[in-house]
C-alpha atoms as a PDB file:
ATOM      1  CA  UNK A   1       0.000   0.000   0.000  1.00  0.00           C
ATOM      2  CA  UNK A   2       2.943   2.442  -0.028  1.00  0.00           C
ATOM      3  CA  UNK A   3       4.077   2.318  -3.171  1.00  0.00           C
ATOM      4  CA  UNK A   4      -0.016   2.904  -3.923  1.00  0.00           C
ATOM      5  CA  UNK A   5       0.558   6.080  -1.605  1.00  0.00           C
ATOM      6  CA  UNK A   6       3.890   6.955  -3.348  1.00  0.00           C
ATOM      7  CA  UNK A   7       2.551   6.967  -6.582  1.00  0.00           C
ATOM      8  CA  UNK A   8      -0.538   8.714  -5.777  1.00  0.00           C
ATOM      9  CA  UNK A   9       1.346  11.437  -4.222  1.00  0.00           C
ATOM     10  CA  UNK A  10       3.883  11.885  -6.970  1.00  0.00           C
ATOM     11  CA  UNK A  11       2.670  10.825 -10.019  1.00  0.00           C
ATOM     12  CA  UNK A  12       6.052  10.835 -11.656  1.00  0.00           C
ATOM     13  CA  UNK A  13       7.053   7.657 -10.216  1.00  0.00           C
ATOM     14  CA  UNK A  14       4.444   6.250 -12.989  1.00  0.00           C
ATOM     15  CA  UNK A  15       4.898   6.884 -16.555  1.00  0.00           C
ATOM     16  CA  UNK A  16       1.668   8.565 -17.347  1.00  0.00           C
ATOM     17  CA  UNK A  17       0.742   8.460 -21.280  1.00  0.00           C
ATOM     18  CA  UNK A  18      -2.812   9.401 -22.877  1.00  0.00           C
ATOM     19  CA  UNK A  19      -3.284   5.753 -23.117  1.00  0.00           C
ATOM     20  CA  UNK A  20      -2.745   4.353 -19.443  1.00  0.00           C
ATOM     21  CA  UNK A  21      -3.409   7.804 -17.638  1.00  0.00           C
ATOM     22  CA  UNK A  22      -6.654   5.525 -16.556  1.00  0.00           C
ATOM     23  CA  UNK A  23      -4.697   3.240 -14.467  1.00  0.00           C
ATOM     24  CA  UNK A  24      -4.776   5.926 -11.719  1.00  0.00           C
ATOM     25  CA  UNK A  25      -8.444   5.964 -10.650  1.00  0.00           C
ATOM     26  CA  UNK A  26      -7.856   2.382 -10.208  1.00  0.00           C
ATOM     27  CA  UNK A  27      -5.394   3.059  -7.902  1.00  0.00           C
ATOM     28  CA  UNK A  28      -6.960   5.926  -5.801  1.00  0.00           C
ATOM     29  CA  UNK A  29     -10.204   3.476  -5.311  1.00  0.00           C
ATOM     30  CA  UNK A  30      -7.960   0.637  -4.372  1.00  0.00           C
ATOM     31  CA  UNK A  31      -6.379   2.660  -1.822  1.00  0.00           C
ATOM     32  CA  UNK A  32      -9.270   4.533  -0.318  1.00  0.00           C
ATOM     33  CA  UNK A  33     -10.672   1.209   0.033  1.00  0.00           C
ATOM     34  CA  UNK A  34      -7.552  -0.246   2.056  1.00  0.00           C
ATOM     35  CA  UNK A  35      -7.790   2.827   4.032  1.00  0.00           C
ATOM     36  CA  UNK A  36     -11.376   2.201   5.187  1.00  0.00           C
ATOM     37  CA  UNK A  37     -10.498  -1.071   6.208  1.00  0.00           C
ATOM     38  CA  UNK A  38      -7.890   0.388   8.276  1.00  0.00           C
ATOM     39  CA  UNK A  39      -9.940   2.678   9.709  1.00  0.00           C
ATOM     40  CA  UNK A  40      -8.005   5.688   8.754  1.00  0.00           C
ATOM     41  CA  UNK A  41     -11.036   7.580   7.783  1.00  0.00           C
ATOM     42  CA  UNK A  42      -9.601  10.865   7.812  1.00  0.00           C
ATOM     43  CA  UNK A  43      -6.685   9.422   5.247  1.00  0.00           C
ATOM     44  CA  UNK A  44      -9.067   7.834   3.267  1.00  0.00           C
ATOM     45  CA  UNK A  45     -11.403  11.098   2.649  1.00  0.00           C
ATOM     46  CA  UNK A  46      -8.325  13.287   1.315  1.00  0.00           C
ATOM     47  CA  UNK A  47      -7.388  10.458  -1.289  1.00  0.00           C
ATOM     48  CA  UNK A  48     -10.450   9.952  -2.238  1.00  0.00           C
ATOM     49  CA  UNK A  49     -10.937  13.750  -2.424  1.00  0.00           C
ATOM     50  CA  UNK A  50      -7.775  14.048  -5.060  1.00  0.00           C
ATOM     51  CA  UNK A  51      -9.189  10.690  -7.087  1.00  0.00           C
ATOM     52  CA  UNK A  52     -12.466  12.397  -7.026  1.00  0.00           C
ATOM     53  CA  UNK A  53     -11.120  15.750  -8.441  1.00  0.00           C
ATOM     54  CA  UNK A  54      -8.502  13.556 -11.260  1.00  0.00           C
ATOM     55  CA  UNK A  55     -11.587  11.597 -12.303  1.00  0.00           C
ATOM     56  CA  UNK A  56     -13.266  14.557 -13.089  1.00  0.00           C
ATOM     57  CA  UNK A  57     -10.731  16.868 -14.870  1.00  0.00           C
ATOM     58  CA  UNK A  58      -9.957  13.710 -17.491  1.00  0.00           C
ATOM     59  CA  UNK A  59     -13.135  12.575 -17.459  1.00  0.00           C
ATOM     60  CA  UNK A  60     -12.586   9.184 -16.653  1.00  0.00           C
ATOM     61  CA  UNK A  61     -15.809   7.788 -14.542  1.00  0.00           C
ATOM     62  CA  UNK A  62     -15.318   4.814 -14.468  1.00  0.00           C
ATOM     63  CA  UNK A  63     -14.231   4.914 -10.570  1.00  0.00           C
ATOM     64  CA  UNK A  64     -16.593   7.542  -9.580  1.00  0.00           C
ATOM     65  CA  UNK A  65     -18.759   5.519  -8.132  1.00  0.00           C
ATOM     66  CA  UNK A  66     -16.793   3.508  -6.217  1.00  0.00           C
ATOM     67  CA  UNK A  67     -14.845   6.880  -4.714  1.00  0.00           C
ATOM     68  CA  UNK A  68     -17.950   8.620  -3.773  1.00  0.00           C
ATOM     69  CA  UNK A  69     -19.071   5.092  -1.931  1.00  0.00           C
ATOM     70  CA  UNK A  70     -15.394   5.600   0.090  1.00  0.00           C
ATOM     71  CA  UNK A  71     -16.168   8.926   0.626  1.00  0.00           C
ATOM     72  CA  UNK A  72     -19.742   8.397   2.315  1.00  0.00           C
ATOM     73  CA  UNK A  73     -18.432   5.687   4.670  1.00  0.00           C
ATOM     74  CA  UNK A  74     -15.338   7.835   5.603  1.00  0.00           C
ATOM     75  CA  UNK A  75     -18.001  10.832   6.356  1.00  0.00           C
ATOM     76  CA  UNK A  76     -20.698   8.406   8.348  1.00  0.00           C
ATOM     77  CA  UNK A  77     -17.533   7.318  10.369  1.00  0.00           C
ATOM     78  CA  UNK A  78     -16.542  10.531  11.139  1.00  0.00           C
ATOM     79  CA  UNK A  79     -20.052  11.637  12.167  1.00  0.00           C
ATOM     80  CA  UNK A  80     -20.358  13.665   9.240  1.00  0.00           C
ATOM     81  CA  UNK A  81     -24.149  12.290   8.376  1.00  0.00           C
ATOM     82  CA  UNK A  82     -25.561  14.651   6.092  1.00  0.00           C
ATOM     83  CA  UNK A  83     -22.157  15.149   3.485  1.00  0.00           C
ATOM     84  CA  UNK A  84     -21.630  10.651   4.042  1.00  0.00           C
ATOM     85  CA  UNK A  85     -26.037  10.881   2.912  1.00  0.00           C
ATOM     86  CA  UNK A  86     -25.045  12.852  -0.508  1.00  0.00           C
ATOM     87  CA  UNK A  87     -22.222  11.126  -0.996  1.00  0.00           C
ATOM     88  CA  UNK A  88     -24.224   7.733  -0.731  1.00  0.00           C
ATOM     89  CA  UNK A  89     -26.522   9.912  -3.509  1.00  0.00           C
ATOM     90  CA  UNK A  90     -24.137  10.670  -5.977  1.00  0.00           C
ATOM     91  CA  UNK A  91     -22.658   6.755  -6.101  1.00  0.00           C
ATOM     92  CA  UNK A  92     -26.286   6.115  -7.455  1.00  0.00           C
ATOM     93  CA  UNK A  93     -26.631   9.102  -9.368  1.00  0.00           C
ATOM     94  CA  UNK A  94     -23.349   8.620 -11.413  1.00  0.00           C
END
């Protein structure tokens, strides 16, 4: 899960082309997932917040779902009920 971090946190590491700039949503859902588990909610929110924000300035949706699902769980941990309720929204809505 390090390297995961590494990379997400300096994207140089990976050779990003046009073709396999897709690889990285993978990676941030992977790792927000992980996080969960961990119970490092806090952690978890602020990648998913960055995968959340990539996804959307290359338009790649494919993860969007599964990053907004993160994201709720994160915010119903942290007592955060009303942002964790839209959150749970937008997984459906996207």
């Amino acid at each position: 899960m390090r390297l995961l971090i590494r990379i997400l946190n300096d994207q140089n590491i990976l050779y990003l082309s046009a073709e396999n700039k897709n690889i990285l949503p993978s990676i941030y859902s992977s790792v927000s997932i992980m996080l969960g588990k961990l119970k490092k909610y806090q952690e978890c929110r602020r990648v998913v917040d960055k995968g959340v924000e990539y996804c959307i300035k290359y338009s790649l949706n494919k993860s969007l779902s599964r990053l907004y699902y993160s994201r709720a769980i994160a915010y119903k941990k942290l007592d955060f009920i009303e942002k964790a309720e839209f959150n749970a929204a937008l997984c459906f809505s996207n």
